[in-house]
Protein backbone atom coordinates (compact mmCIF):
# COMPACT_ATOMS: atom_id res chain seq x y z
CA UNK A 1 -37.79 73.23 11.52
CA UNK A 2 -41.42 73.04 10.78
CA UNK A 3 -42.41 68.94 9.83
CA UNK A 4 -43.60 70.61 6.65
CA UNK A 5 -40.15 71.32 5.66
CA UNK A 6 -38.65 68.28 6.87
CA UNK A 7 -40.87 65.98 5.20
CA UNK A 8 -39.52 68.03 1.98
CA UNK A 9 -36.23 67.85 2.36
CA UNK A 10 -36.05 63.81 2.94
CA UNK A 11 -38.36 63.75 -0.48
CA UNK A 12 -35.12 65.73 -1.85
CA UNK A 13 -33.37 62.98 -1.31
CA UNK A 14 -32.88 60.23 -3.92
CA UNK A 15 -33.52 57.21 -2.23
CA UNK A 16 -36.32 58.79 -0.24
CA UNK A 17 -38.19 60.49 -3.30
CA UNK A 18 -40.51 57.67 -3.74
CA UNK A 19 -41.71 56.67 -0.24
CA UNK A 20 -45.26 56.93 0.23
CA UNK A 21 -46.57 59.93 2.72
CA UNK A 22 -47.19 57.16 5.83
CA UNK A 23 -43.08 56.23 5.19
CA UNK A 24 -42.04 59.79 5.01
CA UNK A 25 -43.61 60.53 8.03
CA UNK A 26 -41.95 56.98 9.97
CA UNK A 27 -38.64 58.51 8.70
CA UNK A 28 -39.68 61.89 9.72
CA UNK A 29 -39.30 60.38 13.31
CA UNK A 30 -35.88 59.55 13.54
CA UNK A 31 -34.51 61.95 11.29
CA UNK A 32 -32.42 65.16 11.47
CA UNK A 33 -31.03 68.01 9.79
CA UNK A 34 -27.62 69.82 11.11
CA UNK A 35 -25.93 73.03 9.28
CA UNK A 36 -21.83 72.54 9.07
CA UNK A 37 -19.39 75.04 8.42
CA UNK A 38 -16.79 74.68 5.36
CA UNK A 39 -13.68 72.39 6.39
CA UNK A 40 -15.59 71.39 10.06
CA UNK A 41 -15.60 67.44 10.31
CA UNK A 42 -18.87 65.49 10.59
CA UNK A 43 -16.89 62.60 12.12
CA UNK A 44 -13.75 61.29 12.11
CA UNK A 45 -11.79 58.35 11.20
CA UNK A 46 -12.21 54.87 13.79
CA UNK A 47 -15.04 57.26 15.75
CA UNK A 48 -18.11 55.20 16.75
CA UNK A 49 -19.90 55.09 14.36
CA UNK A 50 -22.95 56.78 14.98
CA UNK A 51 -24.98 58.06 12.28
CA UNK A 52 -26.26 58.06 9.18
CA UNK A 53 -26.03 60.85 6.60
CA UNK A 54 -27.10 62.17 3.52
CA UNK A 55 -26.29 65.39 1.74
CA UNK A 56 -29.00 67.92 1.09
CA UNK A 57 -26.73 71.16 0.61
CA UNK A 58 -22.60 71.26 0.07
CA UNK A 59 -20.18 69.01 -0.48
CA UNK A 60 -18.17 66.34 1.85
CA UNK A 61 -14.51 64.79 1.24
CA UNK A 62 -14.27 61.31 1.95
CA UNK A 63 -10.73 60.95 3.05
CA UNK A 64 -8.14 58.60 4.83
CA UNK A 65 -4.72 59.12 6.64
CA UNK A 66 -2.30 56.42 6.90
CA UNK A 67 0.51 55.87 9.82
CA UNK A 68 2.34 59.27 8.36
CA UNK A 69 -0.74 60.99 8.07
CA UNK A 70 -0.81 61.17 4.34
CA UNK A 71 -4.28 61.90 3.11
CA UNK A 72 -5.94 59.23 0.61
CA UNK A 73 -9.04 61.10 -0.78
CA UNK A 74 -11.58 58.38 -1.18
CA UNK A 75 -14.72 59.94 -2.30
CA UNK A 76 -16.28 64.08 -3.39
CA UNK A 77 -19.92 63.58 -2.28
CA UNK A 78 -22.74 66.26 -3.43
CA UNK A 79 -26.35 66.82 -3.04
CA UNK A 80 -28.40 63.56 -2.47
CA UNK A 81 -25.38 61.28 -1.59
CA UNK A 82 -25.31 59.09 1.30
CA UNK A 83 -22.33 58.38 3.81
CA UNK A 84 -20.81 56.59 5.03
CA UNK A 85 -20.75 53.52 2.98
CA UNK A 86 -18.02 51.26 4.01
CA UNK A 87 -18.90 49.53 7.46
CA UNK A 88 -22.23 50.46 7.17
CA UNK A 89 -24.39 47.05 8.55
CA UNK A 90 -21.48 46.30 10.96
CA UNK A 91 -20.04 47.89 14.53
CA UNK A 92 -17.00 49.50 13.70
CA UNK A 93 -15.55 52.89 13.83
CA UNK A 94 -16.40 55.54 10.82
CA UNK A 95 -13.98 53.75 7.73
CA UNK A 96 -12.42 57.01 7.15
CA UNK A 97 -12.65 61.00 7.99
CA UNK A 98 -15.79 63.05 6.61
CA UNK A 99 -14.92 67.19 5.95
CA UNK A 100 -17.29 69.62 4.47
CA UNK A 101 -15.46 71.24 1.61
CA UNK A 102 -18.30 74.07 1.12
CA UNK A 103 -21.24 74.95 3.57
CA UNK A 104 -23.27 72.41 3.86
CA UNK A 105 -27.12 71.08 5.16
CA UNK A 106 -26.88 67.43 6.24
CA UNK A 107 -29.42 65.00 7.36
CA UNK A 108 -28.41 62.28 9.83
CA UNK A 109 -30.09 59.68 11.26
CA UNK A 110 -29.27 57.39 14.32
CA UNK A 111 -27.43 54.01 12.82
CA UNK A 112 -29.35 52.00 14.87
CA UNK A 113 -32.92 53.42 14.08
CA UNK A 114 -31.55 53.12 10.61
CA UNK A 115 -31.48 49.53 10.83
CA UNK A 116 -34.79 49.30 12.01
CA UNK A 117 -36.62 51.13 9.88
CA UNK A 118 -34.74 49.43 6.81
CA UNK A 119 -36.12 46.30 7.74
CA UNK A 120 -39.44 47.56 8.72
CA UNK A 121 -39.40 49.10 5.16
CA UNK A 122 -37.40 46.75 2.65
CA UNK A 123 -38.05 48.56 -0.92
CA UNK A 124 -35.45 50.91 1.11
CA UNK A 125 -32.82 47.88 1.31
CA UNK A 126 -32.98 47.49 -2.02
CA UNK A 127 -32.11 50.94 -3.31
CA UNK A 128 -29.27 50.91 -0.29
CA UNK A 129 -27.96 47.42 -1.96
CA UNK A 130 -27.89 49.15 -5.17
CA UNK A 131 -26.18 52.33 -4.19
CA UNK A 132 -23.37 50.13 -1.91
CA UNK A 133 -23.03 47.93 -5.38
CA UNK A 134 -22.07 50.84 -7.53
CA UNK A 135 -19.41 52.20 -5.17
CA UNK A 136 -18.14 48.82 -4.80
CA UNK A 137 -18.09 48.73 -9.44
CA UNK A 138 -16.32 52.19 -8.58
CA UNK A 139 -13.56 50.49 -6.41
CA UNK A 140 -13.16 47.99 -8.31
CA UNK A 141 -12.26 50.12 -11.63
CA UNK A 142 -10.37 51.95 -9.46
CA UNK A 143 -8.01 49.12 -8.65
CA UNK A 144 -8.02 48.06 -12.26
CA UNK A 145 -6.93 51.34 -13.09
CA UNK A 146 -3.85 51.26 -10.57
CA UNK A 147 -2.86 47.94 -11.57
CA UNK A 148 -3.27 48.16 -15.54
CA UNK A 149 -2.18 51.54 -16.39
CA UNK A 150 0.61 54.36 -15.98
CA UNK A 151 0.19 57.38 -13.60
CA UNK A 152 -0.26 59.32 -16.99
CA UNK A 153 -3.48 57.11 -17.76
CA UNK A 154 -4.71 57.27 -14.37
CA UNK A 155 -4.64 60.93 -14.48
CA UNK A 156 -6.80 61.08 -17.34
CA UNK A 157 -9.10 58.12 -16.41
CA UNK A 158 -9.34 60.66 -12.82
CA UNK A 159 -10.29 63.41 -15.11
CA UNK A 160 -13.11 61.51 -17.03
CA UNK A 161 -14.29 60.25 -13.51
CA UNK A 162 -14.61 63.70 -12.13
CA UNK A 163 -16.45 65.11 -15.57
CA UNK A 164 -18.87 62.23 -15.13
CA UNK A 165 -19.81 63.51 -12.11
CA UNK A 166 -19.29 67.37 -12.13
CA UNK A 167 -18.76 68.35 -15.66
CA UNK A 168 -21.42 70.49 -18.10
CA UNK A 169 -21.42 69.99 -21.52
CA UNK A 170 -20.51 73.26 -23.87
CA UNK A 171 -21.38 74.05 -27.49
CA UNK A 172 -18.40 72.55 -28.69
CA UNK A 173 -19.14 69.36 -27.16
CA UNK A 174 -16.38 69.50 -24.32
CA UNK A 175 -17.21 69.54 -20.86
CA UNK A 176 -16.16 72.34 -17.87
CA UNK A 177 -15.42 70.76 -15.13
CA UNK A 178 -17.58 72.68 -12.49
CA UNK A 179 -15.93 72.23 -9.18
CA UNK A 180 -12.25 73.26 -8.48
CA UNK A 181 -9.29 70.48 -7.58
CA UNK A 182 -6.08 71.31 -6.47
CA UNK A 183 -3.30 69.58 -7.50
CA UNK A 184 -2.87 68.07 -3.96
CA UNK A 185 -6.59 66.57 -4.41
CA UNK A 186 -5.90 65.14 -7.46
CA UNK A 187 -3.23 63.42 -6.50
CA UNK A 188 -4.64 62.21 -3.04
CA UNK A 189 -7.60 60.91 -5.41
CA UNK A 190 -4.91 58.35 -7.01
CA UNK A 191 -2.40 58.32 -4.45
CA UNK A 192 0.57 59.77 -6.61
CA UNK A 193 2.20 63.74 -5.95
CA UNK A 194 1.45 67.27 -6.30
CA UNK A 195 4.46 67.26 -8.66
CA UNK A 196 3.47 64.02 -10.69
CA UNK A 197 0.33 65.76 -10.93
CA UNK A 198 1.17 68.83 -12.40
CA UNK A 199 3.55 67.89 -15.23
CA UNK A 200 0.73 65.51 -16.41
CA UNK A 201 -1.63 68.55 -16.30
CA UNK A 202 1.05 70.30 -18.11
CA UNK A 203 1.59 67.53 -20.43
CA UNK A 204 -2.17 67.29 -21.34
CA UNK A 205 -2.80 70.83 -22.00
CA UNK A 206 0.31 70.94 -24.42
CA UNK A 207 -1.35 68.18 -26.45
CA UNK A 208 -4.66 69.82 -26.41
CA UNK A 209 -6.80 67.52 -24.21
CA UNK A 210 -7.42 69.97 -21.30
CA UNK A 211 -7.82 73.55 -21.23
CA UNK A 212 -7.48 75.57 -18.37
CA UNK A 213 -9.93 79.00 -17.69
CA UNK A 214 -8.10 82.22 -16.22
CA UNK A 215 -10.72 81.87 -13.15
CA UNK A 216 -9.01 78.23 -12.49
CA UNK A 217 -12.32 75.98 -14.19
CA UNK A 218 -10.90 72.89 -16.21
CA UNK A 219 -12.58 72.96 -19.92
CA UNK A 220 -12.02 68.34 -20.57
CA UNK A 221 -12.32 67.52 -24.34
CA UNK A 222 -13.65 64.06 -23.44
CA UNK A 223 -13.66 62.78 -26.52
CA UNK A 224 -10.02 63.57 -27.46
CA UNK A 225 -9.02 61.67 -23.93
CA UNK A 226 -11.24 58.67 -24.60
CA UNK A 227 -9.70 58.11 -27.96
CA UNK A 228 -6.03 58.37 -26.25
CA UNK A 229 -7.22 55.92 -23.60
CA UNK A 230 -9.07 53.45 -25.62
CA UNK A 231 -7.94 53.88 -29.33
CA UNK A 232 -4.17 53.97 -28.90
């Protein structure tokens, strides 16, 4: 890839969109770009870790197994997300298992050269300090939301997350959720079943919170689950 075209693409990323041209072309250096296939892993979970990433096409499921090999989704990551988080500034293993869920351009850089050009560029710290303090907000409501409220709640306060994040707004002010789940994501994302799952689906369509497209696309009425949540 012409340096032309890499120097764009690390612009495209968030973090990286307001380096001067002299940083650019520093990070230009030590970075990388690698094409993955849909459900190929970039690492895997207690592997070295290595590298660095950041998403510039596709999307990546952050996910953990436990003893039985039950999968915990952690994280959905899109365009201009970074990864891993957890274990980042320390030498352990990857925290959990990375897949590519659709076809997908990555840049990685070398952990190590990481470091060293964080600290030869702070300003860079900084915005990495602020991205590793929202996930850790995220977590934390998360737990909350484990702890404080029924499966049924957590369902919806899962749905909300996800339109946050991946949701368009329609005419009628509710939102399409624009990537598909299965009901075996969803519940990984909360750590309940398929089954539990899909009679709370059920349950919220019949009282006219979610709507559900013949081509499988979620249509949230925010509003109407917000008041449930917060007004009840």
């Amino acid at each position: 890839m012409i340096e032309q075209s890499i120097v764009r693409i690390l612009h495209a990323i968030p973090i990286f969109k307001e380096l001067s041209d002299y940083e650019v072309n520093a990070l230009k250096e030590i970075a990388h770009t690698k094409r993955y296939k849909k459900g190929t892993h970039v690492f895997m979970q207690e592997e070295p870790l290595t590298n660095v990433y950041f998403i510039l096409e596709g999307t990546v499921k952050i996910y953990r197994t436990d003893v039985q090999g039950r999968e915990q989704i952690v994280n959905v990551l899109n365009k201009g997300d970074m990864f891993p988080h957890q274990g980042f500034f320390r030498n352990d293993g990857y925290p959990a298992h990375a897949e590519v869920t659709t076809p997908s351009l990555l840049v990685y850089i070398p952990k190590k050269q990481f470091e060293q050009f964080l600290i030869q560029y702070p300003q860079i710290s900084v915005k990495i300090f602020k991205v590793l303090g929202d996930i850790i907000v995220d977590l934390q409501h998360r737990l909350e939301e484990q702890i404080l409220h029924t499966t049924y709640e957590q369902v919806m306060m899962l749905l909300l997350r996800l339109v946050k994040k991946d949701g368009r707004e329609q005419k009628d002010g509710s939102y399409l959720l624009t990537k598909h789940f299965s009901n075996r994501e969803l519940a990984n994302m909360i750590g309940t079943s398929r089954e539990t799952i899909s009679r709370t689906l059920s349950q919220l369509k019949k009282e006219t919170f979610i709507e559900q497209k013949s081509n499988q696309e979620w249509i949230i009425h925010v509003n109407k689950l917000e008041d449930k949540l917060f007004l009840d």
